[in-house]
N, C-alpha and C. Protein backbone atom coordinates (compact mmCIF):
# COMPACT_ATOMS: atom_id res chain seq x y z
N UNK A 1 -16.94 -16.31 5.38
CA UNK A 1 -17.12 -15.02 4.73
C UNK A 1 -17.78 -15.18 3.37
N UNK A 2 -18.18 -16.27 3.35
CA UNK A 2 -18.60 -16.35 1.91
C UNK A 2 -20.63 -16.69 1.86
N UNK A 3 -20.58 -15.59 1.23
CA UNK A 3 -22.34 -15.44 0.99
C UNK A 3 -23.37 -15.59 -0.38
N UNK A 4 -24.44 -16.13 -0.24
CA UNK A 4 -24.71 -16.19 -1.57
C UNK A 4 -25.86 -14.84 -1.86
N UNK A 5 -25.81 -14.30 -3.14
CA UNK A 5 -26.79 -13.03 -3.52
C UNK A 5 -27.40 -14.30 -4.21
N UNK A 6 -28.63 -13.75 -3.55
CA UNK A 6 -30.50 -14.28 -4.78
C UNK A 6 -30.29 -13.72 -6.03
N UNK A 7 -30.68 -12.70 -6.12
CA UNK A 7 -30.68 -12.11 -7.59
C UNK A 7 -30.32 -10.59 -7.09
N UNK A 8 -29.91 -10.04 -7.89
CA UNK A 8 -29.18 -8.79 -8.41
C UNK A 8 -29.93 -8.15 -9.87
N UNK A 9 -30.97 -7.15 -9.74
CA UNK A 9 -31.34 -6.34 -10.92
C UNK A 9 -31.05 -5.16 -10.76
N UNK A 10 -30.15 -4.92 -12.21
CA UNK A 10 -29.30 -3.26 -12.31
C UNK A 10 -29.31 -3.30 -13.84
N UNK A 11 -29.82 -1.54 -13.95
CA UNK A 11 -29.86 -1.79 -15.47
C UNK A 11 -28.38 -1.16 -15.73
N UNK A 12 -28.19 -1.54 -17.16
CA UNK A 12 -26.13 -1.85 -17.28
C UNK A 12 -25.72 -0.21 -17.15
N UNK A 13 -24.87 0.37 -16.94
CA UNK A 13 -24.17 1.23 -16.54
C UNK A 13 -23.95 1.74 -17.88
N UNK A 14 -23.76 3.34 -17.80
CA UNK A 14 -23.02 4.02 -19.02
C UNK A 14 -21.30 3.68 -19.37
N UNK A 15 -20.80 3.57 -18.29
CA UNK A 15 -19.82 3.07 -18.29
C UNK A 15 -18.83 2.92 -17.46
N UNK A 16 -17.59 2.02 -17.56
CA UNK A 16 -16.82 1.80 -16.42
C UNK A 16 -16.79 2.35 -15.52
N UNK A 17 -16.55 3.82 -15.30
CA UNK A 17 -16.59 4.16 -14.26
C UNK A 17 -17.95 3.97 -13.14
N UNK A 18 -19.22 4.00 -13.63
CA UNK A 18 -20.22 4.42 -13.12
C UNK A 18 -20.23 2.74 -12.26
N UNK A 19 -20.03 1.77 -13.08
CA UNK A 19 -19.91 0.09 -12.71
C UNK A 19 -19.09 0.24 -11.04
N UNK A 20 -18.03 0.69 -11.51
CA UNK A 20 -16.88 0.51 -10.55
C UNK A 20 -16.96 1.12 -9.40
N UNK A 21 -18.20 2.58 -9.27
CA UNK A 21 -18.65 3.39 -8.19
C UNK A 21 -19.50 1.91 -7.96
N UNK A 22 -20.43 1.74 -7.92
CA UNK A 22 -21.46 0.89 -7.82
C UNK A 22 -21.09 -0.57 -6.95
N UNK A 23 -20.15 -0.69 -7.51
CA UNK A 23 -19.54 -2.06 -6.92
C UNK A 23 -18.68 -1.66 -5.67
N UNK A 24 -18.15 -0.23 -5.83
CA UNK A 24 -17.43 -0.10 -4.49
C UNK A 24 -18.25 0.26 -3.31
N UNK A 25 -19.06 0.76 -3.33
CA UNK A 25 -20.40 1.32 -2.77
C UNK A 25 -20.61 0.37 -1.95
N UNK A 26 -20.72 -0.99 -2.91
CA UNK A 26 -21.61 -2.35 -2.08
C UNK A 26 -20.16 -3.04 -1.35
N UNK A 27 -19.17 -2.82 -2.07
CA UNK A 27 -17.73 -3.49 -1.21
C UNK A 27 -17.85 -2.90 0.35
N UNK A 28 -18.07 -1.22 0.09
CA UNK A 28 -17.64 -0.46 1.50
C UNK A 28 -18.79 -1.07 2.30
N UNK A 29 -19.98 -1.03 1.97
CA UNK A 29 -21.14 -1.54 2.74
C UNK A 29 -21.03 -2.43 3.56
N UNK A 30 -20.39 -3.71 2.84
CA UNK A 30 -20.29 -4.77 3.66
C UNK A 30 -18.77 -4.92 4.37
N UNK A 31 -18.18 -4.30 4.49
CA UNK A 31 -16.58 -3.96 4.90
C UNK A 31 -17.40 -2.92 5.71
N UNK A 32 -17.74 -2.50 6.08
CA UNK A 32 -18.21 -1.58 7.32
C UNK A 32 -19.20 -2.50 8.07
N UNK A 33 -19.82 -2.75 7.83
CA UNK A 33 -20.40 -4.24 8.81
C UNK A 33 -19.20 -5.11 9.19
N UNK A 34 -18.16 -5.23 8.45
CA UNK A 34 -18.00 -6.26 9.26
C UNK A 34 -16.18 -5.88 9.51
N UNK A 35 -16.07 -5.19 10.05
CA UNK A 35 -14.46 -4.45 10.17
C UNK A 35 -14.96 -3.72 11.60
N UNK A 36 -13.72 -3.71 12.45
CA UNK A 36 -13.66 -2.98 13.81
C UNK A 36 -13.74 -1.87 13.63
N UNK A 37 -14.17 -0.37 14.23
CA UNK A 37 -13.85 0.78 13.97
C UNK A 37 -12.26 1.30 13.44
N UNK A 38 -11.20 0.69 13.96
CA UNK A 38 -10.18 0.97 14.19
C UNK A 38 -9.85 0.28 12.79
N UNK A 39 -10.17 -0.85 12.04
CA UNK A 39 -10.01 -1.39 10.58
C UNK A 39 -10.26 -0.91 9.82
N UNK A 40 -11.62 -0.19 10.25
CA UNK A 40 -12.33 0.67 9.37
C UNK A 40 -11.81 2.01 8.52
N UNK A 41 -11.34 2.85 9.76
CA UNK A 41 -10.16 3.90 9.56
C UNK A 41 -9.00 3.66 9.22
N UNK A 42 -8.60 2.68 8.76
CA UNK A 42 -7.39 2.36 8.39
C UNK A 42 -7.64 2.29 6.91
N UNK A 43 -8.43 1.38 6.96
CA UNK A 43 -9.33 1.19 5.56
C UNK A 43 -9.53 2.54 4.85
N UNK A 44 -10.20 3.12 5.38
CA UNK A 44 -10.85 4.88 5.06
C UNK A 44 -9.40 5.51 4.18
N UNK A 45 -8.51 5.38 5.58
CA UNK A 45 -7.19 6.31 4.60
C UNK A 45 -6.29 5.57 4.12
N UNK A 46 -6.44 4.33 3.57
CA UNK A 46 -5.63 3.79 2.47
C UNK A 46 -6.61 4.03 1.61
N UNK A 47 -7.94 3.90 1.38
CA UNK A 47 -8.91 4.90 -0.14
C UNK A 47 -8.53 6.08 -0.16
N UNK A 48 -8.18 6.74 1.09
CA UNK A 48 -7.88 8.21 0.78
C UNK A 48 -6.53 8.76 0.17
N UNK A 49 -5.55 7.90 0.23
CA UNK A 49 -4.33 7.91 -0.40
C UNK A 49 -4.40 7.47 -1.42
N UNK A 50 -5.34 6.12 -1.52
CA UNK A 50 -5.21 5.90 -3.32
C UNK A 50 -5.76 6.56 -4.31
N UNK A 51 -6.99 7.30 -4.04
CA UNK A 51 -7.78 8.35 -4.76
C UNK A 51 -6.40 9.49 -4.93
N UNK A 52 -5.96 10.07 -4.22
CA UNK A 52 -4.89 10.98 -4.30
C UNK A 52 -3.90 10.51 -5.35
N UNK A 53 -3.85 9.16 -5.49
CA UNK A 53 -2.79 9.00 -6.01
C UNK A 53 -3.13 8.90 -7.88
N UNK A 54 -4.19 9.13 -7.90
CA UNK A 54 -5.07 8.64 -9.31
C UNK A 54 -4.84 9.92 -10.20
């Protein structure tokens, strides 16, 4: 499971939050490639409970 990135150009973020969309974006991306449908949705509503819980 372990991959290497070439290079990565992003100009820096206004701030934490905008970083932390950005990075989850690319988390879900590759967690949907590579998770069963059925992982997937499981996945889906444990974000959907933790957003609720914020």
């Amino acid at each position: 499971m372990h991959s290497k990135i070439r290079s990565v150009t992003m100009e820096i973020p206004k701030d934490m939050f905008e970083l932390q969309e950005r990075y989850s974006k690319a988390i879900v991306k590759i967690l949907v490639k590579r998770l069963s449908p059925k992982q997937l949705n499981e996945f889906i509503d444990k974000a959907i409970n933790m957003s609720k819980q914020l």
